[in-house]
C-alpha atoms as a PDB file:
ATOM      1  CA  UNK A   1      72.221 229.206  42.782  1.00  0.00           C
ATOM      2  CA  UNK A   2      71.814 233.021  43.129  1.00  0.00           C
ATOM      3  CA  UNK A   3      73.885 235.417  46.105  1.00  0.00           C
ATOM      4  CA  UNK A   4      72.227 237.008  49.104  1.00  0.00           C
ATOM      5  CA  UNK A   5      72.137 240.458  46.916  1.00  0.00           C
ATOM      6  CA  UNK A   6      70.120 238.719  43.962  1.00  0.00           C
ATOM      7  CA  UNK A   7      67.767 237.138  46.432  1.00  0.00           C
ATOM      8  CA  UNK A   8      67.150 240.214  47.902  1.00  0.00           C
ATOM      9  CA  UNK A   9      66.429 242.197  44.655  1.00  0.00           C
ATOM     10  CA  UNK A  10      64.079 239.567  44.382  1.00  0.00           C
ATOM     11  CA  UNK A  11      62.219 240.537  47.609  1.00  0.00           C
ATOM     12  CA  UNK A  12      61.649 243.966  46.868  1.00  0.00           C
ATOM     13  CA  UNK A  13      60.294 243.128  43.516  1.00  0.00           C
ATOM     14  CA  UNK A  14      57.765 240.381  44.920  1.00  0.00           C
ATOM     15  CA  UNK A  15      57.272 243.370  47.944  1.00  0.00           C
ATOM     16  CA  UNK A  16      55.591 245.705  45.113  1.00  0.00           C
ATOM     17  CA  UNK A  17      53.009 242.539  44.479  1.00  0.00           C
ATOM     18  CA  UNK A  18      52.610 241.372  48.395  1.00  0.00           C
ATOM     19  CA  UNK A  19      53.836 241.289  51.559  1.00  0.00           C
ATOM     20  CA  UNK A  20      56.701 239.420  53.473  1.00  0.00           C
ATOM     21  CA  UNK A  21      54.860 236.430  55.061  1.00  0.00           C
ATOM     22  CA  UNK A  22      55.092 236.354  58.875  1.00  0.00           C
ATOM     23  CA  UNK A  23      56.408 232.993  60.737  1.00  0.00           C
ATOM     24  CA  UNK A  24      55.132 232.100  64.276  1.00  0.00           C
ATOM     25  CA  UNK A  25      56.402 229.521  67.200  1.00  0.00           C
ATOM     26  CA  UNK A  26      52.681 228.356  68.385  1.00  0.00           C
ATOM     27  CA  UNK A  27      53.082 226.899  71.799  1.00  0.00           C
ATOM     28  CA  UNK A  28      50.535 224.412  71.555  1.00  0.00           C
ATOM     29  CA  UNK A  29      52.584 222.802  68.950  1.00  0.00           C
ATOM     30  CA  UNK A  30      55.633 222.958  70.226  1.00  0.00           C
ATOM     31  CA  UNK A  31      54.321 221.089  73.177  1.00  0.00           C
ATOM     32  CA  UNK A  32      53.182 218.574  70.703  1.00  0.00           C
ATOM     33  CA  UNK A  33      56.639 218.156  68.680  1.00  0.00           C
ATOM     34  CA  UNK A  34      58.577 218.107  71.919  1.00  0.00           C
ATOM     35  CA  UNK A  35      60.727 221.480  70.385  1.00  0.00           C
ATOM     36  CA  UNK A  36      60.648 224.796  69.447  1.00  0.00           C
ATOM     37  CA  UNK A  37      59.010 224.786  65.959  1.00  0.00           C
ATOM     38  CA  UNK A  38      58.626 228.257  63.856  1.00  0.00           C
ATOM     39  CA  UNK A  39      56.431 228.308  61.205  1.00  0.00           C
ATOM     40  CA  UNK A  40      56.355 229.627  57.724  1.00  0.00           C
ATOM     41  CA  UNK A  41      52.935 230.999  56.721  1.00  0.00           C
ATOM     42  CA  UNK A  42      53.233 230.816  53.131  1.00  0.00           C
ATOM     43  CA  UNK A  43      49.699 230.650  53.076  1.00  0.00           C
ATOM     44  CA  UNK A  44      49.064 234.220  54.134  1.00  0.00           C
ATOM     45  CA  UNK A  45      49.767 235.142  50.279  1.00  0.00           C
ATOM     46  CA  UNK A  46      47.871 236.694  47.369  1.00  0.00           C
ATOM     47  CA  UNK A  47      46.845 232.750  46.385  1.00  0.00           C
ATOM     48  CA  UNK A  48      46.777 231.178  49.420  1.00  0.00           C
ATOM     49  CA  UNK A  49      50.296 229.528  48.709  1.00  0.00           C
ATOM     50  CA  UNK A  50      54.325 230.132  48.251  1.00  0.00           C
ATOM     51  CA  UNK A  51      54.345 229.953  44.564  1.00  0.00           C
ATOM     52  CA  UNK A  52      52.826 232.778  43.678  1.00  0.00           C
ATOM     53  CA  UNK A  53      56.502 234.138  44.695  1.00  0.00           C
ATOM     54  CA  UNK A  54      57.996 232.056  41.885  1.00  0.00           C
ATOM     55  CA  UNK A  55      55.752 233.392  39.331  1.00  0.00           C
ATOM     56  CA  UNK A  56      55.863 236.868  39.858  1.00  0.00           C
ATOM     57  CA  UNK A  57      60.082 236.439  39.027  1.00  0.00           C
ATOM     58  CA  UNK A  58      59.291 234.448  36.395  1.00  0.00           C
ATOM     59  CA  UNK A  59      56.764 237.325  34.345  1.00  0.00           C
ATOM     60  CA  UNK A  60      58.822 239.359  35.028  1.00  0.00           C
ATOM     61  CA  UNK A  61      61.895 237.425  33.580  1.00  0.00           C
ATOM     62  CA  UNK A  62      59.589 237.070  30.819  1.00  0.00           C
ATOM     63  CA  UNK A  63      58.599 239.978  30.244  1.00  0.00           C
ATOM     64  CA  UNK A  64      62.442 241.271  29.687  1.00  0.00           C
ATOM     65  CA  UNK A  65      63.655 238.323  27.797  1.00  0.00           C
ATOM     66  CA  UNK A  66      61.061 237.378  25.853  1.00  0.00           C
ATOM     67  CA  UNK A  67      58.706 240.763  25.292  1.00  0.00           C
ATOM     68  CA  UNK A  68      56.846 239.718  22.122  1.00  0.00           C
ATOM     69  CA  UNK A  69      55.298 236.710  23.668  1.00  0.00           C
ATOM     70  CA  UNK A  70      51.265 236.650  24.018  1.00  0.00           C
ATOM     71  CA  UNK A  71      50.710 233.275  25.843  1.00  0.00           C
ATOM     72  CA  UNK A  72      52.357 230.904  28.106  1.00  0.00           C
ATOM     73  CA  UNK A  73      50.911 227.481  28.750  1.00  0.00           C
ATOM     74  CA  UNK A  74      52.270 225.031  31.804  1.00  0.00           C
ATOM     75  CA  UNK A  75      51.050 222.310  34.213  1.00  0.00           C
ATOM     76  CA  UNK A  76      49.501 222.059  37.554  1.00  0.00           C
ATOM     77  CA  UNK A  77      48.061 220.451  40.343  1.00  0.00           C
ATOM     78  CA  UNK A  78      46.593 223.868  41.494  1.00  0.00           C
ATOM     79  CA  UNK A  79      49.250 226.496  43.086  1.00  0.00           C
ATOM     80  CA  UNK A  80      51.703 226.511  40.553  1.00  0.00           C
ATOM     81  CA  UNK A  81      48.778 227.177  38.093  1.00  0.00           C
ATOM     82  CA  UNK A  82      47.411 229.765  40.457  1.00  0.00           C
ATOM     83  CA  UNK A  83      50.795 231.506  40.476  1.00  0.00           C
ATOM     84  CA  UNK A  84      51.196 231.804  36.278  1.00  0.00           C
ATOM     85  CA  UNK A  85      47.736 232.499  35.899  1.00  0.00           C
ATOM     86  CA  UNK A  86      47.896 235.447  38.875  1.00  0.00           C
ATOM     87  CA  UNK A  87      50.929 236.987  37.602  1.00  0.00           C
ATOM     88  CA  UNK A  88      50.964 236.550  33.738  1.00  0.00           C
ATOM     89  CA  UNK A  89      47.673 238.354  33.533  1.00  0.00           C
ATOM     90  CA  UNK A  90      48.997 241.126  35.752  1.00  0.00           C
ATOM     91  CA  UNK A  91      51.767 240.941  32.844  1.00  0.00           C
ATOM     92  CA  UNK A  92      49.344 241.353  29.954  1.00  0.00           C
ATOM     93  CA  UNK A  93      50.373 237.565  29.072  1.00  0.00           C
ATOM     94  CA  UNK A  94      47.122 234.837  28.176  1.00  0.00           C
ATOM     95  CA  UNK A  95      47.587 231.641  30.755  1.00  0.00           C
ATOM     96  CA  UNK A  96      46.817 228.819  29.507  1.00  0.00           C
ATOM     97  CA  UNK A  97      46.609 226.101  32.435  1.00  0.00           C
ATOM     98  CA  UNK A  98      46.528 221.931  31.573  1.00  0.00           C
ATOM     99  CA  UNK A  99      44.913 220.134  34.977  1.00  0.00           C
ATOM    100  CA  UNK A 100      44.561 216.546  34.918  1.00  0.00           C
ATOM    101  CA  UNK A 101      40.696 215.009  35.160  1.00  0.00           C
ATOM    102  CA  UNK A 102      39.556 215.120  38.528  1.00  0.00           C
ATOM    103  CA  UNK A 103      41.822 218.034  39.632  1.00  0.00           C
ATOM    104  CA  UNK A 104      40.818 220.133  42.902  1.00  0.00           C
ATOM    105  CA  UNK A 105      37.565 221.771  41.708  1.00  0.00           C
ATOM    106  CA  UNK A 106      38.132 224.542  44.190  1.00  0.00           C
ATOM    107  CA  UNK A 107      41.855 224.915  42.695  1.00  0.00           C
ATOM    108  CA  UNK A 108      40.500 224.999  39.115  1.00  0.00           C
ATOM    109  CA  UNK A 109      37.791 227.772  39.912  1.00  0.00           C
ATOM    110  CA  UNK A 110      40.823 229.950  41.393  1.00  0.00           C
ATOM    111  CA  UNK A 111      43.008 229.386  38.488  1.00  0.00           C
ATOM    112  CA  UNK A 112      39.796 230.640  35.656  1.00  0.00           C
ATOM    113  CA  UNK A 113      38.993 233.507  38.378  1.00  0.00           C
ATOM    114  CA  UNK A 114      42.962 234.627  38.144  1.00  0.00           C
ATOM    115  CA  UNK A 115      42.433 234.842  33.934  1.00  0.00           C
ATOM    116  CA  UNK A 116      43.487 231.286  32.796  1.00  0.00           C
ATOM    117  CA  UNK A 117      41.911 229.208  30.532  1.00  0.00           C
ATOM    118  CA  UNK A 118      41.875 225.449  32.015  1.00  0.00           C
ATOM    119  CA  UNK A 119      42.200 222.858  30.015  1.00  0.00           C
ATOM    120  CA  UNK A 120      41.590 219.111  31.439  1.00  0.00           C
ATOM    121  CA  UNK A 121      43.528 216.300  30.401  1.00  0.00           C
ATOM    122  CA  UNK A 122      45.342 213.073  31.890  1.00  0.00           C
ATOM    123  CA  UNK A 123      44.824 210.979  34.730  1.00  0.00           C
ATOM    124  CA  UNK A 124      47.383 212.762  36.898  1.00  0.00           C
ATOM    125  CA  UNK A 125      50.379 215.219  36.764  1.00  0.00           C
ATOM    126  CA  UNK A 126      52.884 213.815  34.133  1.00  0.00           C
ATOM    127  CA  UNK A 127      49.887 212.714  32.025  1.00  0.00           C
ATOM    128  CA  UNK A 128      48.992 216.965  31.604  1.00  0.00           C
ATOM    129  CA  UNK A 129      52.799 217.543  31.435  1.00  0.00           C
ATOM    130  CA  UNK A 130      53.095 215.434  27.927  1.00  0.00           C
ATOM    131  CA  UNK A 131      49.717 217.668  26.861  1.00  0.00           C
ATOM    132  CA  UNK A 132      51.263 220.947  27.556  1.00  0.00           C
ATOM    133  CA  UNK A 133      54.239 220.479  24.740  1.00  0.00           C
ATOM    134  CA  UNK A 134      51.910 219.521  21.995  1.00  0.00           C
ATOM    135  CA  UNK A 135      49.214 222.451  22.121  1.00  0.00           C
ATOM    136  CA  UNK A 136      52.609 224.702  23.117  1.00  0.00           C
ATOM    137  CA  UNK A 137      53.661 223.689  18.928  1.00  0.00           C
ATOM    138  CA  UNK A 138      49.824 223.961  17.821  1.00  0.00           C
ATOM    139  CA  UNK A 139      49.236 227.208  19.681  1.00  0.00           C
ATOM    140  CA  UNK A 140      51.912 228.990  19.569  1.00  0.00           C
ATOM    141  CA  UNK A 141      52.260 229.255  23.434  1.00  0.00           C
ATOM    142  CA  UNK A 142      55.731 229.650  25.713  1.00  0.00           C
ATOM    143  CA  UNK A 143      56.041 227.005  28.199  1.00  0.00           C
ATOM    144  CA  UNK A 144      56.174 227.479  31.522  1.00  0.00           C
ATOM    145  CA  UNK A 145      58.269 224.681  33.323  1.00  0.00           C
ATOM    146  CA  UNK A 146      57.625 222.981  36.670  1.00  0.00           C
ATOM    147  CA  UNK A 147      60.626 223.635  37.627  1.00  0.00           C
ATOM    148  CA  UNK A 148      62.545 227.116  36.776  1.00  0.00           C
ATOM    149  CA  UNK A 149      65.576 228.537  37.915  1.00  0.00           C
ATOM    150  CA  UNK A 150      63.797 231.882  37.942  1.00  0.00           C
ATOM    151  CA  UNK A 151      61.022 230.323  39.351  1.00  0.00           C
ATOM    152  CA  UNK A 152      63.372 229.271  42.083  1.00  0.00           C
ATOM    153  CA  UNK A 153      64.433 232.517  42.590  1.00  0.00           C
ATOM    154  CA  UNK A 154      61.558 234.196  43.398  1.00  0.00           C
ATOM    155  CA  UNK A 155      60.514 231.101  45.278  1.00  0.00           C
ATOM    156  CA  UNK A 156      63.904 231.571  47.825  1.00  0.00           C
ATOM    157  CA  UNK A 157      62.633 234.578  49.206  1.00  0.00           C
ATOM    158  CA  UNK A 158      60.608 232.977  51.774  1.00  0.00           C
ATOM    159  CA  UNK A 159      63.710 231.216  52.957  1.00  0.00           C
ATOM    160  CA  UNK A 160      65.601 234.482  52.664  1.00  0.00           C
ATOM    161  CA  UNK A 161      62.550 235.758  55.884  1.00  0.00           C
ATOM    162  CA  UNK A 162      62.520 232.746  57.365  1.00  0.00           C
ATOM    163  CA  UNK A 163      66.591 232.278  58.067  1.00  0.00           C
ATOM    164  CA  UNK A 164      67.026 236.254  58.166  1.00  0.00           C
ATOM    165  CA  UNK A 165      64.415 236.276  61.173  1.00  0.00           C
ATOM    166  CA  UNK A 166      65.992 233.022  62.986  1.00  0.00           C
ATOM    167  CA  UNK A 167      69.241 232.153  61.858  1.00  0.00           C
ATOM    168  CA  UNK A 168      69.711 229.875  64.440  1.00  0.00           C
ATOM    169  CA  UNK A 169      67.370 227.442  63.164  1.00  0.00           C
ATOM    170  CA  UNK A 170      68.774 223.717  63.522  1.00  0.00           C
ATOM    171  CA  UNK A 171      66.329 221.969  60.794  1.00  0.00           C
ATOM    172  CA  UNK A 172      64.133 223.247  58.117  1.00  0.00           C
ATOM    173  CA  UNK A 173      61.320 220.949  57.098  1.00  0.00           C
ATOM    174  CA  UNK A 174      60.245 220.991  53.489  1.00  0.00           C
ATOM    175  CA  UNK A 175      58.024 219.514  51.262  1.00  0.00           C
ATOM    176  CA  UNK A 176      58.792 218.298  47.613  1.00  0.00           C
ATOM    177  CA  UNK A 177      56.405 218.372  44.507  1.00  0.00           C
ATOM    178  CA  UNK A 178      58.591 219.049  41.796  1.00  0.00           C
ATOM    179  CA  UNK A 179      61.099 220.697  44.119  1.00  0.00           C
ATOM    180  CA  UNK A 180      60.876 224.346  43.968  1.00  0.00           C
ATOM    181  CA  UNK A 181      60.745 224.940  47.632  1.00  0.00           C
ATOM    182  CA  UNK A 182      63.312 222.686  48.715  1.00  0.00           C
ATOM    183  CA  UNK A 183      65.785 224.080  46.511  1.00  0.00           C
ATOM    184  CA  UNK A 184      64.741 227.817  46.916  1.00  0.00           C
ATOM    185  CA  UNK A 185      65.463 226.963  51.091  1.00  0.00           C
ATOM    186  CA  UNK A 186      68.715 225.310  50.327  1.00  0.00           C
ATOM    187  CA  UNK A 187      69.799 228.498  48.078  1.00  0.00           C
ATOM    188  CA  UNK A 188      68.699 230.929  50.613  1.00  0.00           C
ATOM    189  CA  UNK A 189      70.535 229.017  53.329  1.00  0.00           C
ATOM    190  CA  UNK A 190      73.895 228.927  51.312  1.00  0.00           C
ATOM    191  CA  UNK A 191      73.679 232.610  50.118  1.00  0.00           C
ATOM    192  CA  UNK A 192      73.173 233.200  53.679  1.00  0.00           C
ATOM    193  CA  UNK A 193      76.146 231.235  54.521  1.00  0.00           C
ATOM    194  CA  UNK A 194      74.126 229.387  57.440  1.00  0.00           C
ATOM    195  CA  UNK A 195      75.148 225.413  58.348  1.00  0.00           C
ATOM    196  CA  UNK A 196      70.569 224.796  59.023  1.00  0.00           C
ATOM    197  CA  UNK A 197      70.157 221.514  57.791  1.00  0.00           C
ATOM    198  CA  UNK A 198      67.137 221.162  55.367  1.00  0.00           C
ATOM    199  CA  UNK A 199      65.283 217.799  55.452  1.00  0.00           C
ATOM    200  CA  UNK A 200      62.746 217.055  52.235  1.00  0.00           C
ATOM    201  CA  UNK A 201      59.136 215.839  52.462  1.00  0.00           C
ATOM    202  CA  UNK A 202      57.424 213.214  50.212  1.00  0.00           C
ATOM    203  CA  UNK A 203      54.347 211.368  50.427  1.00  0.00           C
ATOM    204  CA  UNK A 204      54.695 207.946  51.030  1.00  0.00           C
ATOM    205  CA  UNK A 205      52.230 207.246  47.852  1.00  0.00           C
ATOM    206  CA  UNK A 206      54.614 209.569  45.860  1.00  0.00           C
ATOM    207  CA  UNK A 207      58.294 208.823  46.919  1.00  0.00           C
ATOM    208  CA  UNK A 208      60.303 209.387  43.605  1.00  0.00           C
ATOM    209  CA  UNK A 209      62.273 212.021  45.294  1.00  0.00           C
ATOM    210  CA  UNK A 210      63.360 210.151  48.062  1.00  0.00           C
ATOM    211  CA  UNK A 211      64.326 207.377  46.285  1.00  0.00           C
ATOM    212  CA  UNK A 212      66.346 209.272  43.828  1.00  0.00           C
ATOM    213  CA  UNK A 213      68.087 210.939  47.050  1.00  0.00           C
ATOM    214  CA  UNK A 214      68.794 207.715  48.479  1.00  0.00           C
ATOM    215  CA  UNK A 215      69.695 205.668  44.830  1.00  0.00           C
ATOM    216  CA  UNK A 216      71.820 208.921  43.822  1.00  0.00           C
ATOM    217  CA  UNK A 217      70.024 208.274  40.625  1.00  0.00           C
ATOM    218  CA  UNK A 218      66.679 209.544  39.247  1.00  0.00           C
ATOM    219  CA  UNK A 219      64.151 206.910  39.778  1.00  0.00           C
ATOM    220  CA  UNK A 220      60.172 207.100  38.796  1.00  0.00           C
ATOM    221  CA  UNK A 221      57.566 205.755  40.050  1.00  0.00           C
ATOM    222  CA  UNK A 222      53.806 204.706  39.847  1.00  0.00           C
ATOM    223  CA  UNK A 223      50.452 206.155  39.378  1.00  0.00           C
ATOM    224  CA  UNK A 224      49.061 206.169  43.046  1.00  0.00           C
ATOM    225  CA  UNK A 225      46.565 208.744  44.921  1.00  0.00           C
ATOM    226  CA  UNK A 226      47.304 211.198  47.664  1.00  0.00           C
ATOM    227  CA  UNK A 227      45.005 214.056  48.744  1.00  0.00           C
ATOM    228  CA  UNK A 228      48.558 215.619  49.239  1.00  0.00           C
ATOM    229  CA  UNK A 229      48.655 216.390  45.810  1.00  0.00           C
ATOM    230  CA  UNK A 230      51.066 219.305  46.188  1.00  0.00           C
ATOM    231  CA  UNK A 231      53.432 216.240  46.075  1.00  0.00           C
ATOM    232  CA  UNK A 232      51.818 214.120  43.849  1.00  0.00           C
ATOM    233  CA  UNK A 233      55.167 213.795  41.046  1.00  0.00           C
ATOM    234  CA  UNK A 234      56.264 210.581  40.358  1.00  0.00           C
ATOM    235  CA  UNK A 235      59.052 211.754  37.796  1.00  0.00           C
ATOM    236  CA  UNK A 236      61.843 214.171  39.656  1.00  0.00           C
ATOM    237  CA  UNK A 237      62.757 217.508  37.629  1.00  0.00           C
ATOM    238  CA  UNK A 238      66.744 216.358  36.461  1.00  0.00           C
ATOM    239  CA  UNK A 239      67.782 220.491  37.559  1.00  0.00           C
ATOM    240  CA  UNK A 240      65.876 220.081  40.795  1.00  0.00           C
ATOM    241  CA  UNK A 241      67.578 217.051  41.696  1.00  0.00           C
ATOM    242  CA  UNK A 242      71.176 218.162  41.020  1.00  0.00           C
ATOM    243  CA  UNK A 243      70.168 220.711  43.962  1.00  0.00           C
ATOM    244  CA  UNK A 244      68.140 218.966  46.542  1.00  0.00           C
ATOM    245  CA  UNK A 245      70.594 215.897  46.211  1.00  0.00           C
ATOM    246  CA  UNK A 246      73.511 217.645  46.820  1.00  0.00           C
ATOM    247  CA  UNK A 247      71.436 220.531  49.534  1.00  0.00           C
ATOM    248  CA  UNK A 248      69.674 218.473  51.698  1.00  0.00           C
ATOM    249  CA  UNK A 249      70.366 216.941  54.125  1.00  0.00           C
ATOM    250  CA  UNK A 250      67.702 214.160  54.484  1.00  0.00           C
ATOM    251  CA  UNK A 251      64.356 213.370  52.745  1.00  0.00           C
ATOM    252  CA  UNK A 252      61.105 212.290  55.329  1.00  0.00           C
ATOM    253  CA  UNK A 253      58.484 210.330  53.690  1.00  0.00           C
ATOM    254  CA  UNK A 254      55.208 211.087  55.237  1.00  0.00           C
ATOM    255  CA  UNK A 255      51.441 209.000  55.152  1.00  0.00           C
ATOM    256  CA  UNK A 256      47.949 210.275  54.034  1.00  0.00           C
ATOM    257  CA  UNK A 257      46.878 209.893  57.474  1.00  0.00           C
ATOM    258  CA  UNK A 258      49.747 211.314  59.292  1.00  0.00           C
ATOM    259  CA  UNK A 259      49.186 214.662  57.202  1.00  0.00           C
ATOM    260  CA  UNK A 260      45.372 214.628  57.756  1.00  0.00           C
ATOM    261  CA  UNK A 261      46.448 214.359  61.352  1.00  0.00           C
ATOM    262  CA  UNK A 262      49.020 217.501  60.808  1.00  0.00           C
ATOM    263  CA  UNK A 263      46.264 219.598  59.584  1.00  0.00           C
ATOM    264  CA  UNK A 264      43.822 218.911  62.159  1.00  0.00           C
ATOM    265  CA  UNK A 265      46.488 220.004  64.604  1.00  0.00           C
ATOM    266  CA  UNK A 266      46.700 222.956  62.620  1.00  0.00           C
ATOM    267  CA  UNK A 267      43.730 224.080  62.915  1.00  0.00           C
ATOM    268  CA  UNK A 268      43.027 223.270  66.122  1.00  0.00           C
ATOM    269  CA  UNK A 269      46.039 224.767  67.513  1.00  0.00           C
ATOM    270  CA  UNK A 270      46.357 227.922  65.398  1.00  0.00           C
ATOM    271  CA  UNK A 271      42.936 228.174  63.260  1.00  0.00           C
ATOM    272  CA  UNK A 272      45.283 228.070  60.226  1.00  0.00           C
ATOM    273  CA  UNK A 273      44.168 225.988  57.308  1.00  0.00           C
ATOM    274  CA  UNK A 274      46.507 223.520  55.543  1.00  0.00           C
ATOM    275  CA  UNK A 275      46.340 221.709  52.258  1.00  0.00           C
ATOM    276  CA  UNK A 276      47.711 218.153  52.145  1.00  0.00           C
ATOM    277  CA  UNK A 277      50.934 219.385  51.202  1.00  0.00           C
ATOM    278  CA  UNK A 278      50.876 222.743  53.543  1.00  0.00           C
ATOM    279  CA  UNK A 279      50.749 220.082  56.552  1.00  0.00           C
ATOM    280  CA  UNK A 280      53.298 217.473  55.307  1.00  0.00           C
ATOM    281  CA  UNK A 281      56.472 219.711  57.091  1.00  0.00           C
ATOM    282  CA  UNK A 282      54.502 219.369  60.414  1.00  0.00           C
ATOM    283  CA  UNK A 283      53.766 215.310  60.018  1.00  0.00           C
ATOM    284  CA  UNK A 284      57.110 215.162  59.444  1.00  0.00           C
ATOM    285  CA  UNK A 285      58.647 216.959  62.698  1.00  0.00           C
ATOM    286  CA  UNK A 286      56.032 215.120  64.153  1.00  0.00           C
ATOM    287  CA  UNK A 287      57.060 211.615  63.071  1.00  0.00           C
ATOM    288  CA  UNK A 288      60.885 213.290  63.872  1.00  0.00           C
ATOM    289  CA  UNK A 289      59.937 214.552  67.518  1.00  0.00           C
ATOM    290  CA  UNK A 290      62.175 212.109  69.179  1.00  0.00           C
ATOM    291  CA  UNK A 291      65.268 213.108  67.126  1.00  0.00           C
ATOM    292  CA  UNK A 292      64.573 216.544  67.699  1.00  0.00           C
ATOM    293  CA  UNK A 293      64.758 217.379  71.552  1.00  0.00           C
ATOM    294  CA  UNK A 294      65.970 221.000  72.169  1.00  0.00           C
ATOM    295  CA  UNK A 295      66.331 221.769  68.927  1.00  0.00           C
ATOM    296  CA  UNK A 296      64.383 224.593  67.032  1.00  0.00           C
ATOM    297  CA  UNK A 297      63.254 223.529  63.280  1.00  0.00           C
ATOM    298  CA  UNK A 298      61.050 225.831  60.672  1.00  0.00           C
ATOM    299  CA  UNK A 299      58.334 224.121  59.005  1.00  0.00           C
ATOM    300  CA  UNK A 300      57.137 225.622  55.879  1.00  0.00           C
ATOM    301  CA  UNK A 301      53.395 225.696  55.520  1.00  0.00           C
ATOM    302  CA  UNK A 302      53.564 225.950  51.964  1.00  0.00           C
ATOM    303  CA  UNK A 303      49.436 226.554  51.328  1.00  0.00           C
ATOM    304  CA  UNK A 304      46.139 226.540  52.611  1.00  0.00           C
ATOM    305  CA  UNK A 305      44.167 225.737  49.602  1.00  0.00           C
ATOM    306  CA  UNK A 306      42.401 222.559  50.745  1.00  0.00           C
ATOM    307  CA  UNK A 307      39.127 221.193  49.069  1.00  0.00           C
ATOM    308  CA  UNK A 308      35.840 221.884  51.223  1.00  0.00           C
ATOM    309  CA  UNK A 309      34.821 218.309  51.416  1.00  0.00           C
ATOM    310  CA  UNK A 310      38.680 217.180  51.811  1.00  0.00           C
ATOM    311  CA  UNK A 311      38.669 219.603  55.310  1.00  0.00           C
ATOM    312  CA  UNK A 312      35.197 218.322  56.187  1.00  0.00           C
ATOM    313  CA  UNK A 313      36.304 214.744  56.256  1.00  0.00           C
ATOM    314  CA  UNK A 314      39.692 215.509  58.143  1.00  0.00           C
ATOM    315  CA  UNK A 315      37.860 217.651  61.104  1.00  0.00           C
ATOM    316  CA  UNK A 316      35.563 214.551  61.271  1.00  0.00           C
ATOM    317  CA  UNK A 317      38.818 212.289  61.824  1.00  0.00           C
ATOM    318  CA  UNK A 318      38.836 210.786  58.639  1.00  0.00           C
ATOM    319  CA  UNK A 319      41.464 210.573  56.242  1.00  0.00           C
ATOM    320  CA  UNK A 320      40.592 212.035  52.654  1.00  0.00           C
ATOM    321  CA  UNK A 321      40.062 209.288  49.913  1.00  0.00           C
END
């Protein structure tokens, strides 16, 4: 967990890259979620998505630790690929980038176009995880965790803007992949010695977090589908659990439908656009609104980097398969 000062150092070193995100209460969806809900645009960023925040710490922990490295290799549904591949070529540092088959082609054309070479292999997430440690020993190449603790670091600062600009915020809504976000909120909200309770979001096709929450005891679970594939782990990080177990203060689970739902009502109420993941905050306030009367929550709207034919299908009411 880092202080208020570190976070802030943080900040001003991701400031020299991009700029603070803004976060806006939209009226038509307040009317919607029955309170006052202020969202974080975390896709108003130099990939579309919050962790290119994580990566910029990262290089540039790397860079100072570790200066004789020439390549880092990791794995990735899309935006934490974007992130390494954006900011270790800034560095000077080769990204290598593992995908599984049938990844976001639109993700893996924005991870080449930021300098990485993509590599394809596995039938989903964990499957390119296991792929990234062997060609790490035959290459030569410094891995790049899912889950980093100065990943998390950089990664905090949009909590740090969000709670600086409304401390008063009852609920924060969050989304978990392989938990970066969730615990970057909760360490912003303890260094900024707030009582804002922060409530994790799963998919319901993907609910390894929740269940581990619940259990108190890591559990996995098995290959399924989710256009939400933000959230699309079935194997919890062990160091992002010790923080989001202890943190928060609840964990949502969330359906394919009711987050194709979220992002229509994104774009149709604020012409923002929302990958499966970006949305899953709002489904969940949304599936909340009756607990929530008077209160005012944050959502994080963590990216925008849907698929064309993905946001085709939801605008026509359907449900990505």
């Amino acid at each position: 967990m880092f202080t208020k000062h570190q976070l802030e150092s943080a900040a001003q070193y991701i400031y020299q890259h991009m700029s603070a995100t803004p976060q806006y209460s939209w009226p038509q969806i307040n009317t919607k979620a029955g309170c006052t809900v202020v969202v974080k645009h975390e896709n108003h960023t130099p990939i579309g998505a919050f962790k290119v925040r994580g990566g910029l710490t990262f290089m540039s922990w790397l860079r100072a630790n570790h200066p004789d490295i020439q390549g880092i290799i990791t794995a990735t549904r899309g935006n934490h690929g974007q992130s390494q591949a954006y900011a270790a070529t800034m560095a000077g540092i080769k990204p290598v980038i593992v995908v599984p088959h049938g990844n976001s082609q639109e993700k893996n054309n924005a991870m080449r176009a930021f300098g990485a070479e993509l590599i394809e292999h596995g039938q989903d997430f964990n499957e390119s995880l296991l792929e990234v440690n062997r060609l790490a020993k035959e290459r030569n190449l410094f891995v790049v965790p899912p889950f980093h603790e100065q990943i998390m670091l950089g990664v905090a600062t949009y909590g740090l803007e969000l709670m600086t600009a409304h401390p008063d915020l009852d609920r924060i809504y969050v989304p978990i992949g392989c938990g970066s976000g969730i615990c970057g909120t909760i360490t912003a909200r303890n260094a900024l010695n707030l009582k804002t309770k922060i409530i994790g979001v799963v998919s319901d096709q993907f609910p390894a977090a929740k269940k581990s929450f619940e259990s108190r005891q890591i559990i996995n679970t098995e290959v399924a589908y989710s256009f939400a594939d933000g959230m699309a782990v079935r194997s919890p990080v062990p160091d992002a659990y010790s923080i989001y177990s202890k943190g928060a203060e609840s964990i949502v689970e969330v359906s394919d439908d009711e987050i194709a739902e979220a992002t229509r009502i994104y774009f149709s109420d604020t012409h923002n656009t929302t990958e499966g993941a970006g949305a899953a905050a709002l489904a969940a306030v949304l599936k909340e609104r009756n607990q929530l009367t008077n209160q005012k929550v944050g959502v994080i709207l963590t990216g925008g980097n849907i698929d064309t034919n993905q946001f085709r299908d939801i605008l026509e009411g359907k449900t990505p398969t």
